[in-house]
N, C-alpha and C. Protein backbone atom coordinates (compact mmCIF):
# COMPACT_ATOMS: atom_id res chain seq x y z
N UNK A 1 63.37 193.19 -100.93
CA UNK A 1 62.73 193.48 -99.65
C UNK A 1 62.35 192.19 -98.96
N UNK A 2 61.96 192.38 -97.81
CA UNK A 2 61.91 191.31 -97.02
C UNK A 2 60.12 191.22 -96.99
N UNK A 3 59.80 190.03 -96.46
CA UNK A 3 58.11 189.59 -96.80
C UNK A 3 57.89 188.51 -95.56
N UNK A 4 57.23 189.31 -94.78
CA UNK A 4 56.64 188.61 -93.60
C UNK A 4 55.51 188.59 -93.10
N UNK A 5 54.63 188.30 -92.34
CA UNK A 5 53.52 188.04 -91.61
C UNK A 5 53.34 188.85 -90.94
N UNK A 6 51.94 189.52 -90.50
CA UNK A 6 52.13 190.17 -89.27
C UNK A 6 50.37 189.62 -88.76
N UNK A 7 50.35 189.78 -87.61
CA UNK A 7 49.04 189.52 -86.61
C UNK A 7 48.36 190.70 -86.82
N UNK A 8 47.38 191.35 -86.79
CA UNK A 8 47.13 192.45 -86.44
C UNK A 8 45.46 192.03 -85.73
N UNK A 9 44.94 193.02 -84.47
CA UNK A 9 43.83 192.17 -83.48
C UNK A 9 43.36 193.43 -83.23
N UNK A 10 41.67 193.26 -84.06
CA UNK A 10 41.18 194.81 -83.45
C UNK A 10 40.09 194.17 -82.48
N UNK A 11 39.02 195.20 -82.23
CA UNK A 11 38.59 195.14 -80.80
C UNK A 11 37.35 194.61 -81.04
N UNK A 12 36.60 194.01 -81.93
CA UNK A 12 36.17 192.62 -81.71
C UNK A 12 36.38 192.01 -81.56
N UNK A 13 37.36 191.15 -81.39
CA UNK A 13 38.46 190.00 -81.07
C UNK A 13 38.63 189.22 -82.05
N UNK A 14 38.24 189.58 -83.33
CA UNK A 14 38.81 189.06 -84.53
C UNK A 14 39.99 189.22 -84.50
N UNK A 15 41.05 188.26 -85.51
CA UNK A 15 41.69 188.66 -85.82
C UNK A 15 42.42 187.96 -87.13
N UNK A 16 43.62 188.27 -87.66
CA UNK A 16 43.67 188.33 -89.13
C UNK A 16 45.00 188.19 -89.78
N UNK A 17 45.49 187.93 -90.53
CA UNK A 17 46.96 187.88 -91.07
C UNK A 17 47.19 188.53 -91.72
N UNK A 18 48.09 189.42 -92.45
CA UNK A 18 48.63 190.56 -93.73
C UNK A 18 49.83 190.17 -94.03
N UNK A 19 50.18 189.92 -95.18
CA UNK A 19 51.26 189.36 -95.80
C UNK A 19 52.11 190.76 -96.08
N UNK A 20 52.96 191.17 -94.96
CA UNK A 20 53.75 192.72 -95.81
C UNK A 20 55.10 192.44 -96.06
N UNK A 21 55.27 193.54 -97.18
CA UNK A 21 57.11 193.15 -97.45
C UNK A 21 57.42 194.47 -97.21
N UNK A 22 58.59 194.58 -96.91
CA UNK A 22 59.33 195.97 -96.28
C UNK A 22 60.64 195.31 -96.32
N UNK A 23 61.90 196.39 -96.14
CA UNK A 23 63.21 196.08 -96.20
C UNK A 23 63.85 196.16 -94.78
N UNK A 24 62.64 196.72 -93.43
CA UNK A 24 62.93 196.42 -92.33
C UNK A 24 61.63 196.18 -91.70
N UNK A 25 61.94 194.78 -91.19
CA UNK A 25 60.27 194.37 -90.38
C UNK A 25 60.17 195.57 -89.52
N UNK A 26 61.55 195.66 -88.79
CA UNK A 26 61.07 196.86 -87.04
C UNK A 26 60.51 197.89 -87.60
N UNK A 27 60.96 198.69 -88.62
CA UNK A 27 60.57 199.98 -88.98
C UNK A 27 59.17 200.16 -89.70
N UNK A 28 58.72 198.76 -90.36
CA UNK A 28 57.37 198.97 -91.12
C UNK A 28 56.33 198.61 -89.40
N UNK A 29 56.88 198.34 -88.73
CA UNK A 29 55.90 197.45 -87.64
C UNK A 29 55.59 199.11 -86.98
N UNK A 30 56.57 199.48 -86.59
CA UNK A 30 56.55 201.04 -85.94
C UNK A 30 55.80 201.60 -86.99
N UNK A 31 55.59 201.88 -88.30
CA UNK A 31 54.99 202.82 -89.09
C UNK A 31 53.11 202.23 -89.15
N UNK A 32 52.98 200.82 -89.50
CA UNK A 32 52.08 200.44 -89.24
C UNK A 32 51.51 200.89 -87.44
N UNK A 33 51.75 200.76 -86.69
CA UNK A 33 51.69 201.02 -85.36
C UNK A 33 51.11 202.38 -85.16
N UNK A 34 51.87 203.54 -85.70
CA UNK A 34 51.63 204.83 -85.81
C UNK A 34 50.09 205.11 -87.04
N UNK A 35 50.40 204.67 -88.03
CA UNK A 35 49.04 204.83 -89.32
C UNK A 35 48.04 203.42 -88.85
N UNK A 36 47.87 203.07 -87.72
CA UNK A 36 46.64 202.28 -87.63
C UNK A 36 45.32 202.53 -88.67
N UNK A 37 45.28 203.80 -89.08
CA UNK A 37 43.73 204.70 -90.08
C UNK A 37 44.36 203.42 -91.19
N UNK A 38 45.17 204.01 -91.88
CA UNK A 38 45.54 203.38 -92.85
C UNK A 38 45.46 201.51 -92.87
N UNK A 39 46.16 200.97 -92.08
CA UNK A 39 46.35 199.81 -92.05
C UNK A 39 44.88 199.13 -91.86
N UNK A 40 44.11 199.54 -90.71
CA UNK A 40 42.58 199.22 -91.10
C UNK A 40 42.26 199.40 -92.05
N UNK A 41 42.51 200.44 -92.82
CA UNK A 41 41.97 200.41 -94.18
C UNK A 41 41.97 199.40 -95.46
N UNK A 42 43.39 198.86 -95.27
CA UNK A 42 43.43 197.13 -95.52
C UNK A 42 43.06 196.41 -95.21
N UNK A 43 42.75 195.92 -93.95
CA UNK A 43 42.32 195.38 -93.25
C UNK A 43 40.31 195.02 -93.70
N UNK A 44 40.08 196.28 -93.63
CA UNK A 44 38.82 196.25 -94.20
C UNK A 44 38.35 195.77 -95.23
N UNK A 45 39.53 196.22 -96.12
CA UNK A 45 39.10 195.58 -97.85
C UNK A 45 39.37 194.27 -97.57
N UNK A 46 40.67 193.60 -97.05
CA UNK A 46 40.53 192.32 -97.02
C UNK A 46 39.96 191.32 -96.55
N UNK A 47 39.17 191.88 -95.02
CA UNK A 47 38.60 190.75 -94.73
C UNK A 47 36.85 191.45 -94.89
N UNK A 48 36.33 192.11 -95.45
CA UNK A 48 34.78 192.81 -95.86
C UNK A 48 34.04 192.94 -95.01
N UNK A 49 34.55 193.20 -93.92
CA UNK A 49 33.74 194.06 -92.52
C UNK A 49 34.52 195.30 -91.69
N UNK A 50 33.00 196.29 -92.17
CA UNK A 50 33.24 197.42 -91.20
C UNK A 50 32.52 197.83 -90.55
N UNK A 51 33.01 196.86 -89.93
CA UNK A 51 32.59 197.32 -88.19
C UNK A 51 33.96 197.45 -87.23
N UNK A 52 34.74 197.14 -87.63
CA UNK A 52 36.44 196.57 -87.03
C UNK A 52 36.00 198.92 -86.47
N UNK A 53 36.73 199.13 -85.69
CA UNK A 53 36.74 200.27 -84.78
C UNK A 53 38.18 200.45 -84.44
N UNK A 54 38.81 199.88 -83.71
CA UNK A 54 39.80 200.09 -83.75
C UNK A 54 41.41 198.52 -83.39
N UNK A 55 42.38 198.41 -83.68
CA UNK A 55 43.27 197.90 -83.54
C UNK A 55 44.24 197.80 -82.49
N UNK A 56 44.06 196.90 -81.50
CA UNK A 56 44.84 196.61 -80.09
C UNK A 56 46.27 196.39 -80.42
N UNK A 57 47.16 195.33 -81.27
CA UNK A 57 48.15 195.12 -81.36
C UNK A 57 48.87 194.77 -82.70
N UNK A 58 49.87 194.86 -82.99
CA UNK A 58 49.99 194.22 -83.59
C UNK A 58 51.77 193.76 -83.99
N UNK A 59 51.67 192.50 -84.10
CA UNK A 59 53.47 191.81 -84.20
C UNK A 59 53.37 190.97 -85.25
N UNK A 60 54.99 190.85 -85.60
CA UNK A 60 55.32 189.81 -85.99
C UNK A 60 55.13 188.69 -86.17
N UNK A 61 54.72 187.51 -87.10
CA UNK A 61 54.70 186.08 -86.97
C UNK A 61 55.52 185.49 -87.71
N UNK A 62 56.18 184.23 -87.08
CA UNK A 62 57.09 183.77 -87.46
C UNK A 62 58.58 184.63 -87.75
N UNK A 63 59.22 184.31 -86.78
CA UNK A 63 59.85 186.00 -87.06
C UNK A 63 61.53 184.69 -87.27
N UNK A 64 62.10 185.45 -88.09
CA UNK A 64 63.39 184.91 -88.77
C UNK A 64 62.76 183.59 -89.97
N UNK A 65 61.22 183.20 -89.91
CA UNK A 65 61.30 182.48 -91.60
C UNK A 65 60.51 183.16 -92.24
N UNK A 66 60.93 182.58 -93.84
CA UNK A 66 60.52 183.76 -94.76
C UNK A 66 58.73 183.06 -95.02
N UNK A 67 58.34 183.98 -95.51
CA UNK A 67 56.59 183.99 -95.95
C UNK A 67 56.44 183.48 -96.65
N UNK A 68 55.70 182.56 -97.02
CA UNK A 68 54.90 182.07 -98.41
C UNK A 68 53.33 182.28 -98.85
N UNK A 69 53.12 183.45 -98.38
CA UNK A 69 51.64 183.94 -98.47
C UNK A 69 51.72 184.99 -99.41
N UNK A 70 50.24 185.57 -100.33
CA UNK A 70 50.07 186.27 -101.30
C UNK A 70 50.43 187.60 -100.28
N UNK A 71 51.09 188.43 -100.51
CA UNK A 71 51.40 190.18 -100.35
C UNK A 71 50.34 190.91 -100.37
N UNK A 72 49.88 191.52 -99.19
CA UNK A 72 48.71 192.03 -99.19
C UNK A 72 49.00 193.75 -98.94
N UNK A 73 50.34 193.76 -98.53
CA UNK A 73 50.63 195.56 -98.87
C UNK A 73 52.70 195.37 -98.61
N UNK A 74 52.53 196.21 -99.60
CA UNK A 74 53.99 196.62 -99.51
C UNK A 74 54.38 198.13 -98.51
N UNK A 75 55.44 197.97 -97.82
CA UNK A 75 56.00 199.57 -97.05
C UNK A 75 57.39 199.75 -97.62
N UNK A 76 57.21 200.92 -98.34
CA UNK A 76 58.68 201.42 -99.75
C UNK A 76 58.53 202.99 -98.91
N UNK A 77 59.51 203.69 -98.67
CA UNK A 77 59.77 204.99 -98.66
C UNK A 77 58.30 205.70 -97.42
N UNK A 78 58.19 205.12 -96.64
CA UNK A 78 56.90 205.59 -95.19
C UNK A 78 55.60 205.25 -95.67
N UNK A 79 55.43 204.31 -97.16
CA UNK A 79 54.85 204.73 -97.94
C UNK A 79 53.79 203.27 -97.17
N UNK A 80 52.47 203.03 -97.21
CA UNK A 80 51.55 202.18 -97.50
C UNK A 80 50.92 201.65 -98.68
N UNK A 81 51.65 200.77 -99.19
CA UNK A 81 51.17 200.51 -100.88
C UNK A 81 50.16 199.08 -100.55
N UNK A 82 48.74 199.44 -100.82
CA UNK A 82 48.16 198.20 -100.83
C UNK A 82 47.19 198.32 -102.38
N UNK A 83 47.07 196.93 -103.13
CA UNK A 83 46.45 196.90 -104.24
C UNK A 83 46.88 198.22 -105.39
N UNK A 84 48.05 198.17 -105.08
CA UNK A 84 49.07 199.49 -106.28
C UNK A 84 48.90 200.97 -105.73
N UNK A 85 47.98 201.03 -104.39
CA UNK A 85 47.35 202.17 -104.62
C UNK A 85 48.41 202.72 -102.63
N UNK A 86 48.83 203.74 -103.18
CA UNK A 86 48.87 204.26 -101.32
C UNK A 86 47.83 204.92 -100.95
N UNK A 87 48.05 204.01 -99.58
CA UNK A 87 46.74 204.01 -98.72
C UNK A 87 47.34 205.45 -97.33
């Protein structure tokens, strides 16, 4: 699978990096996009504030090089796998 970066910017104007691997960036970006519940839900554990409400955008970084950051959720089968567990 492929392992890339993504931005994601909720509406405090924080914002944050997620290391995901998927076997198509477009299709995990669209699924993330749609399960925002979920993906905050990572989001939360990883950076330890909830207060985050909701999520304005979110893309690609660095798009065509590969990642060298720890994997903070995998997308296998529609699936949200973060910390072994689907979210």
């Amino acid at each position: 699978m492929k392992k890339f970066k993504i931005e994601c910017n909720w509406t405090e104007y924080h914002s944050g990096e997620l290391t995901v691997e998927a076997n198509d960036p477009r299709k995990a970006i669209e699924l993330l996009k749609m399960e925002q519940n979920r993906l905050l839900e990572i989001l939360i554990d990883k950076y330890a504030n909830e207060t985050f409400s909701s999520l304005s955008d979110i893309s690609v970084l660095n798009k065509g090089k590969k990642s060298t950051g720890k994997i903070d959720a995998v997308i296998k089968n529609n699936n949200i796998i973060h910390d072994d567990k689907i979210i």
